[in-house]
Protein backbone atom coordinates (compact mmCIF):
# COMPACT_ATOMS: atom_id res chain seq x y z
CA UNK A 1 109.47 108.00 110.54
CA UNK A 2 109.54 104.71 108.77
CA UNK A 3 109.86 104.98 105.14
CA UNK A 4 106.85 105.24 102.58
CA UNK A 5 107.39 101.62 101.04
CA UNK A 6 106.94 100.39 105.08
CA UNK A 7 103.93 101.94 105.30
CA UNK A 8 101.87 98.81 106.74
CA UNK A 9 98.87 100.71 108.73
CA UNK A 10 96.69 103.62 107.72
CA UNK A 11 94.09 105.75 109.59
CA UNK A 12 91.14 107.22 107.80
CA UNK A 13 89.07 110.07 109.53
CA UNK A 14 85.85 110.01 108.19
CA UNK A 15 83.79 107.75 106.42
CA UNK A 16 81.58 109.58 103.79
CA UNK A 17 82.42 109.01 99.66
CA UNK A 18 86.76 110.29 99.69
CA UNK A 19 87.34 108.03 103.16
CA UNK A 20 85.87 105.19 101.29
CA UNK A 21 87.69 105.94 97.96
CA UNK A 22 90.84 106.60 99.91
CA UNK A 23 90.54 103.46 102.48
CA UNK A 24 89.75 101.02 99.22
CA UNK A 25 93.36 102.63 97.63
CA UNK A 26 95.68 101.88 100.54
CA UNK A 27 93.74 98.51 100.97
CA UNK A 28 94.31 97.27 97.25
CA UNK A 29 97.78 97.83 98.30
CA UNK A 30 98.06 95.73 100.81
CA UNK A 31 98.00 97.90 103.91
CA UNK A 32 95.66 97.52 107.21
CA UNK A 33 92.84 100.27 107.50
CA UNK A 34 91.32 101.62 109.75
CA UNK A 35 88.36 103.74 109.01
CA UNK A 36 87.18 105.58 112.10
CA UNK A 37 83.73 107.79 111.40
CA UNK A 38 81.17 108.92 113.97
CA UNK A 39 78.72 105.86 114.37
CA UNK A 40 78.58 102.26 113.98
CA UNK A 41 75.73 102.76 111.50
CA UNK A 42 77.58 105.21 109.37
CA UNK A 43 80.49 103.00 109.62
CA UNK A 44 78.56 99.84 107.88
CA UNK A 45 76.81 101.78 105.55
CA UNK A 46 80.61 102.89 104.40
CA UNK A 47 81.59 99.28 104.05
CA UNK A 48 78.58 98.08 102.44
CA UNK A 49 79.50 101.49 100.01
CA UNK A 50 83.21 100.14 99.79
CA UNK A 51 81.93 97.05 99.27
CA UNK A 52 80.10 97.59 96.08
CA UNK A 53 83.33 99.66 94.46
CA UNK A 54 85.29 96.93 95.13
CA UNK A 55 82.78 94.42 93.28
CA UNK A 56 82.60 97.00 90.58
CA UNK A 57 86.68 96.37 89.89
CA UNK A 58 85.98 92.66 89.87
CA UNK A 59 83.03 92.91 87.08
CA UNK A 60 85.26 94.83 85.15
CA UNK A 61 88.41 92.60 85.55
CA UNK A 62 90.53 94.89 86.99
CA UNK A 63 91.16 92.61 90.28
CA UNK A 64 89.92 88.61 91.22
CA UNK A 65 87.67 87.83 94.02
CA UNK A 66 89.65 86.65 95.69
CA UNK A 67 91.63 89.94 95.44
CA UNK A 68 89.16 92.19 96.72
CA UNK A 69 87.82 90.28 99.38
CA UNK A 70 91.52 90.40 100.85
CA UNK A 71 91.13 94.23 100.37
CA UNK A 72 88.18 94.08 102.03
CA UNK A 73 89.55 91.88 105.24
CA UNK A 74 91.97 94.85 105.68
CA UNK A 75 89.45 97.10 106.58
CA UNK A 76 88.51 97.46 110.06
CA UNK A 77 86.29 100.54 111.33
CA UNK A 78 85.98 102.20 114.96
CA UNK A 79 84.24 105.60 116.34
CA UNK A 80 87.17 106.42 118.71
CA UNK A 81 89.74 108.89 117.39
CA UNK A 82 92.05 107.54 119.59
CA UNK A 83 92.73 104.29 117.49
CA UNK A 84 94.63 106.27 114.94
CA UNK A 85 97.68 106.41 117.79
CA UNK A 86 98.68 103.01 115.94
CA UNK A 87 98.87 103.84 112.21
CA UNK A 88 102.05 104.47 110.14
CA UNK A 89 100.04 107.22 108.21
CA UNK A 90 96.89 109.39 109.35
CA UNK A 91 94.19 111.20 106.71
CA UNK A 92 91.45 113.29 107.42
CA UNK A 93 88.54 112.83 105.21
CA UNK A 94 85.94 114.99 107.22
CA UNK A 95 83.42 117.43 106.12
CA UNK A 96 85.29 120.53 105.58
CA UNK A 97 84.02 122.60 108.58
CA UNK A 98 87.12 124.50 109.89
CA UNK A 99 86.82 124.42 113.50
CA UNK A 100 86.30 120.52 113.22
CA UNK A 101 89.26 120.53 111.09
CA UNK A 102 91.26 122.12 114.04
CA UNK A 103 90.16 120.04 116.42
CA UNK A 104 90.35 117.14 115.05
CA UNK A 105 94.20 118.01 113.96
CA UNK A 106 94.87 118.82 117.30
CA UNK A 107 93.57 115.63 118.89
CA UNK A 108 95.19 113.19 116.60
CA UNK A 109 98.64 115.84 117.49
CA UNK A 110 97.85 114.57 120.98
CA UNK A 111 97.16 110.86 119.71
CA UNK A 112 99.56 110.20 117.37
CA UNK A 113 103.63 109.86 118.15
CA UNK A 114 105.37 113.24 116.45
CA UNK A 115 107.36 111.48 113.34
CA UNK A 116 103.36 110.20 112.06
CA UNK A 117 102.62 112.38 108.96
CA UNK A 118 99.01 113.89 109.24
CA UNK A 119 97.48 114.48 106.22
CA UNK A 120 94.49 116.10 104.81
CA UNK A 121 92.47 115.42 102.03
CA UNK A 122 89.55 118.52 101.72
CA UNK A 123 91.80 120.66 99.05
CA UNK A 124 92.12 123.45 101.57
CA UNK A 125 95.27 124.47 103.02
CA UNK A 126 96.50 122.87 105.58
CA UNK A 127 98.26 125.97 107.23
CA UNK A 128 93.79 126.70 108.66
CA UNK A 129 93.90 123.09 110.22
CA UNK A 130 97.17 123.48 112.28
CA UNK A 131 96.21 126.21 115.44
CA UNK A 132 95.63 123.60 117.97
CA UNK A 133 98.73 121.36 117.05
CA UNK A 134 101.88 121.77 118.95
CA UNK A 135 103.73 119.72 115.83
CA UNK A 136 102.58 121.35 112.30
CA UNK A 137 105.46 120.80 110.91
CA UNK A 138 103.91 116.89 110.26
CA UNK A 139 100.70 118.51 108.53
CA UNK A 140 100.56 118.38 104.72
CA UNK A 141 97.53 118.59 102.49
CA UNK A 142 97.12 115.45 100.50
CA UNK A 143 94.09 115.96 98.11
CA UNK A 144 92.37 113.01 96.60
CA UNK A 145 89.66 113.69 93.51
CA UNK A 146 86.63 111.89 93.83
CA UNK A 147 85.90 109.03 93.34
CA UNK A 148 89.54 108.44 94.86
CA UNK A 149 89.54 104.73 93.68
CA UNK A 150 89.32 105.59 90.53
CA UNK A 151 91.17 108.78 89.97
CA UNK A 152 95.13 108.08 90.28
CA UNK A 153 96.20 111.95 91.24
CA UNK A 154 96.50 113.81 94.55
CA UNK A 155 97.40 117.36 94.96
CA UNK A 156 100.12 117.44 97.99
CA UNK A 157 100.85 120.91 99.13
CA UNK A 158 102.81 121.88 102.48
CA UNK A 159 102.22 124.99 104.41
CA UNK A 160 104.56 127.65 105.52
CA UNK A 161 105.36 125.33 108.93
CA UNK A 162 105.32 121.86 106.69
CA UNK A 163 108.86 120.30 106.55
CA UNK A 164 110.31 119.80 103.48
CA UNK A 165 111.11 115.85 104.36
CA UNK A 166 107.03 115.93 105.04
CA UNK A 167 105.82 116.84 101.82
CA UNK A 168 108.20 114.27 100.12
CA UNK A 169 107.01 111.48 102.45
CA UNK A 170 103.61 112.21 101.34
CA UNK A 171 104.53 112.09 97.75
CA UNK A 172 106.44 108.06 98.64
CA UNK A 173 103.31 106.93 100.33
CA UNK A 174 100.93 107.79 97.27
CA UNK A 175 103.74 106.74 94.84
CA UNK A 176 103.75 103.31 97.24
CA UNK A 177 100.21 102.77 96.71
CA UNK A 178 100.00 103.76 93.14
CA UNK A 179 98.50 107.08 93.35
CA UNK A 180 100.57 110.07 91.34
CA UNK A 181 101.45 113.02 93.64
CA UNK A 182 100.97 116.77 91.90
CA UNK A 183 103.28 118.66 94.00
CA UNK A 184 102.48 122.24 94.78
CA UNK A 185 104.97 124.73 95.70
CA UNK A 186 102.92 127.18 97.91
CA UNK A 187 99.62 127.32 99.18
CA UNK A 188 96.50 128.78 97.38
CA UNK A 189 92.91 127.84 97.67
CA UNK A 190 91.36 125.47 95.94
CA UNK A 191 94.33 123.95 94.37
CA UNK A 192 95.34 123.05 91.14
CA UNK A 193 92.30 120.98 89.62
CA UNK A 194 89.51 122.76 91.28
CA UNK A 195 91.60 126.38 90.44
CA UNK A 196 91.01 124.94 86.21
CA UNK A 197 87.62 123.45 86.95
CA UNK A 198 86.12 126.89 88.36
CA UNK A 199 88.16 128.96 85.74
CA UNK A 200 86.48 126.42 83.05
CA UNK A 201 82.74 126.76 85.03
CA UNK A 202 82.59 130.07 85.35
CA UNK A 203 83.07 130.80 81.66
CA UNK A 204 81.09 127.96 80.65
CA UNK A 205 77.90 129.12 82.97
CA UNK A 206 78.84 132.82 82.02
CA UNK A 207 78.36 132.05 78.15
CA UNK A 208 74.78 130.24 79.10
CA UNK A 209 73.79 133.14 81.20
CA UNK A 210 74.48 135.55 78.59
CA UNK A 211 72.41 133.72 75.90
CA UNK A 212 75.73 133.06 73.62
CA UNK A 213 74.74 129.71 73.62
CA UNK A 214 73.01 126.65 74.65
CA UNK A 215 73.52 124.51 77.85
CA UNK A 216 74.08 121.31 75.19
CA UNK A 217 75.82 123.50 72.75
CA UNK A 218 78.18 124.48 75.63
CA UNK A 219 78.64 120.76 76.87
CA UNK A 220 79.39 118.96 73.66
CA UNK A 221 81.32 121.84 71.87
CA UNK A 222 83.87 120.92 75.39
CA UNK A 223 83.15 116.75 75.30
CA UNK A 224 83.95 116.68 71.74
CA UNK A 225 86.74 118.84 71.40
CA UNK A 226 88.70 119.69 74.49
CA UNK A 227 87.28 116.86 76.66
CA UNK A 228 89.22 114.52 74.33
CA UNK A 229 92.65 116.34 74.13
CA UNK A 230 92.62 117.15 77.61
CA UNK A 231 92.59 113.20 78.51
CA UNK A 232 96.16 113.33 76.79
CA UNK A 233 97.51 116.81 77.00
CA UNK A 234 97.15 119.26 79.56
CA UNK A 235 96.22 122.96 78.69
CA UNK A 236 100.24 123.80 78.71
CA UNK A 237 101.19 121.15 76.60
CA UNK A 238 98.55 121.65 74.80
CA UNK A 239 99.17 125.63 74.22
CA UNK A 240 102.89 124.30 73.51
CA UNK A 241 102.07 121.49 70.66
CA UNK A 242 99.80 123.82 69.10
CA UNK A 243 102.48 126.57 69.34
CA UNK A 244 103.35 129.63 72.11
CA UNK A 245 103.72 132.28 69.79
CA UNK A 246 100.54 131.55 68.44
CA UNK A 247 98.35 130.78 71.61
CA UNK A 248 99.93 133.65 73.26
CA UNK A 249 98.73 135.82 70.35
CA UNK A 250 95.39 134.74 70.69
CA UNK A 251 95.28 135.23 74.26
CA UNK A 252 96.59 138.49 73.67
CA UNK A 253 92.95 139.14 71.51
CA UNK A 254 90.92 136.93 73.67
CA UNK A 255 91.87 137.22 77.51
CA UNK A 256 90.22 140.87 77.61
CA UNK A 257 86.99 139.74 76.91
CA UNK A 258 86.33 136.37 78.81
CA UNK A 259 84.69 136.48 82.22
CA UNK A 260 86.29 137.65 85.03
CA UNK A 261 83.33 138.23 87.97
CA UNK A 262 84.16 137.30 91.06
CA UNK A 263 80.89 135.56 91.94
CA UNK A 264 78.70 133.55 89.53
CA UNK A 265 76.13 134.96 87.37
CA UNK A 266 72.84 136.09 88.64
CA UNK A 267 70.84 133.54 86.99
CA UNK A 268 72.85 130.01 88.63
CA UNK A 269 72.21 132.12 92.19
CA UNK A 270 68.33 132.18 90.95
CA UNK A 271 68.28 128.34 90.24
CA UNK A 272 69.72 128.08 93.53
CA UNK A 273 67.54 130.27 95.54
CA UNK A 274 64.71 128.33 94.21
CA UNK A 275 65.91 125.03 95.20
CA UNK A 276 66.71 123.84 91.57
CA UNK A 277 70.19 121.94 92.15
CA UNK A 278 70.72 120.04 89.06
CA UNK A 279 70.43 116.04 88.58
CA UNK A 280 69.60 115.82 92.65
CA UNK A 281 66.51 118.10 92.97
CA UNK A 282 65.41 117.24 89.52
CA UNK A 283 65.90 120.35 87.77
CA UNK A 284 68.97 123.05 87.28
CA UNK A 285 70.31 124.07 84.27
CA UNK A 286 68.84 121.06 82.60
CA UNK A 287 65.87 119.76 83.28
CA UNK A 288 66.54 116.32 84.21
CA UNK A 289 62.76 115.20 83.94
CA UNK A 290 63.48 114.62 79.97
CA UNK A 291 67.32 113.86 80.60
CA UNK A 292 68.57 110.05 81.43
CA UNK A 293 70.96 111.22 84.96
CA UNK A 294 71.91 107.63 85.60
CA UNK A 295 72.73 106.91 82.21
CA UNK A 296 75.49 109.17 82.39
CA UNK A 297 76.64 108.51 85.37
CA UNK A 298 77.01 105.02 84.41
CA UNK A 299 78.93 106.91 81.44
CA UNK A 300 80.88 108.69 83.44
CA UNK A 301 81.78 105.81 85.43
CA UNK A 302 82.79 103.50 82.24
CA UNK A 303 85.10 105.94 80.86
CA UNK A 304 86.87 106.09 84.17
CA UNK A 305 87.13 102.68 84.82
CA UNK A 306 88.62 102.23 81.04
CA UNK A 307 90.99 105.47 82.19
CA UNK A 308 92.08 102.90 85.37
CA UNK A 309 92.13 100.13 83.07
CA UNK A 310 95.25 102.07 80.76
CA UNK A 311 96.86 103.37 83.81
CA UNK A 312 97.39 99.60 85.02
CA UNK A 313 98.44 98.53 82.01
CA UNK A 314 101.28 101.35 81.51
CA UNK A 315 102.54 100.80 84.94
């Protein structure tokens, strides 16, 4: 097994939004891609995609042109599975349908020589993916957040057949590429970040399902408060600067009486059942007829890239 910082080629299974992310990240790094996905036709459509990130680092002076089209050149793409057998370092990036998952773990088993690390990127535990492989112990969960150019943390988790030496290559070959590895020590679903972001939704959509309060009163009372501190401090440093004996106090008082259903409220299922998916369909929640969607996006978007821009410069 060659050591993360000679990492020179990387395979990417699948070519929808986190194989893009993920290819442009080992790219900007320097190392060779290739991005293997089901048809020529999805494959250019995922350059053209990758294409457009990249120019959207450039506008925003975060690399040259000359810089990304050398990113770019390191790209290649390929429908065959079977050109992964070269890479240093294999991710899967596909839809996360199980049996798929299995299969595809056990062909690249087949393909790839037994030291190559195989990791996956769908925030599900890697212990499901490994029946068909007669090595496991090279499978580790490495979970990107979308959009993965943009978003410098991935959750690495080992399963009960992981080695050790596995899960701390995976953790080198982000740290290599300049990516910041979240270690977990056992498996659980979901993860870490979409374990907070549920825990967060489900009270949010619970206290706008029970009338306590607005949609917007919801969103801004989080963006203007919370949304801030939590770009600095996490919730446990947070609960520690403000004070443990006080925070536990109040979560003595409080924890009793915030949501704890085990599926979400009647009235999201509702807006589902009739088709009313948020920004996409038109409608959810919010009606985004009288709301600018692309405007925040583009928000969204702008405050990540300036996130990107302060990680560079601290590094």
């Amino acid at each position: 097994m060659k050591p993360a910082d000679q990492i020179a080629t990387v395979a990417i299974i699948g070519n929808g939004l986190m194989g893009q992310g993920i290819s442009q990240v080992f790219a900007r790094a320097g190392k060779r891609v290739t991005l293997i996905g089901r048809s020529d036709t999805s494959l250019q459509k995922a350059l053209a995609a990758i294409n457009g990130n990249v120019a959207a680092f450039v506008q925003r002076g975060l690399t040259t042109a000359d810089a990304a089209a050398a990113a770019i050149a390191r790209i290649a793409t390929s429908t065959d599975l079977a050109d992964a057998a070269g890479a240093d370092h294999v991710i899967e990036a596909v839809p996360a349908v199980r049996e798929t998952q299995i299969e595809i773990f056990g062909k690249l088993d087949r393909i790839c020589a037994p030291d190559i690390v195989l990791g996956s990127t769908s925030g599900q535990p890697i212990s499901l993916m490994t029946g068909a492989m007669r090595h496991p112990e090279r499978a580790v969960a490495m979970h990107f957040i979308y959009p993965a150019q943009l978003i410098p943390i991935v959750e690495i988790c080992g399963g009960p057949q992981t080695a050790p030496h596995v899960v701390q290559r995976a953790c080198d070959a982000m740290t290599a590429v300049g990516q910041t590895p979240a270690v977990m020590n056992k498996e659980v679903d979901g993860f870490i970040i979409n374990r907070l972001q549920f825990a967060l939704l489900r009270e949010a959509w619970s206290m706008w399902a029970n009338g306590i309060a607005s949609a917007e009163a919801i969103d801004s009372s989080f963006k203007l408060s919370l949304g801030r501190r939590y770009a600095v401090t996490g919730p446990i440093e947070s609960a520690e600067l403000g004070g443990l004996d006080i925070m536990h106090k109040f979560a003595e008082f409080l924890l009793p009486d915030l949501d704890t259903s085990a599926a979400p409220p009647t009235a999201i299922a509702e807006l589902v059942k009739q088709g009313h998916f948020g920004l996409k369909s038109g409608k959810g929640v919010y009606d985004w007829g009288k709301r600018d969607g692309k405007a925040l996006l583009a928000a969204r978007a702008d405050r990540l890239f300036q996130h990107r821009k302060d990680d560079v410069a601290t590094k």
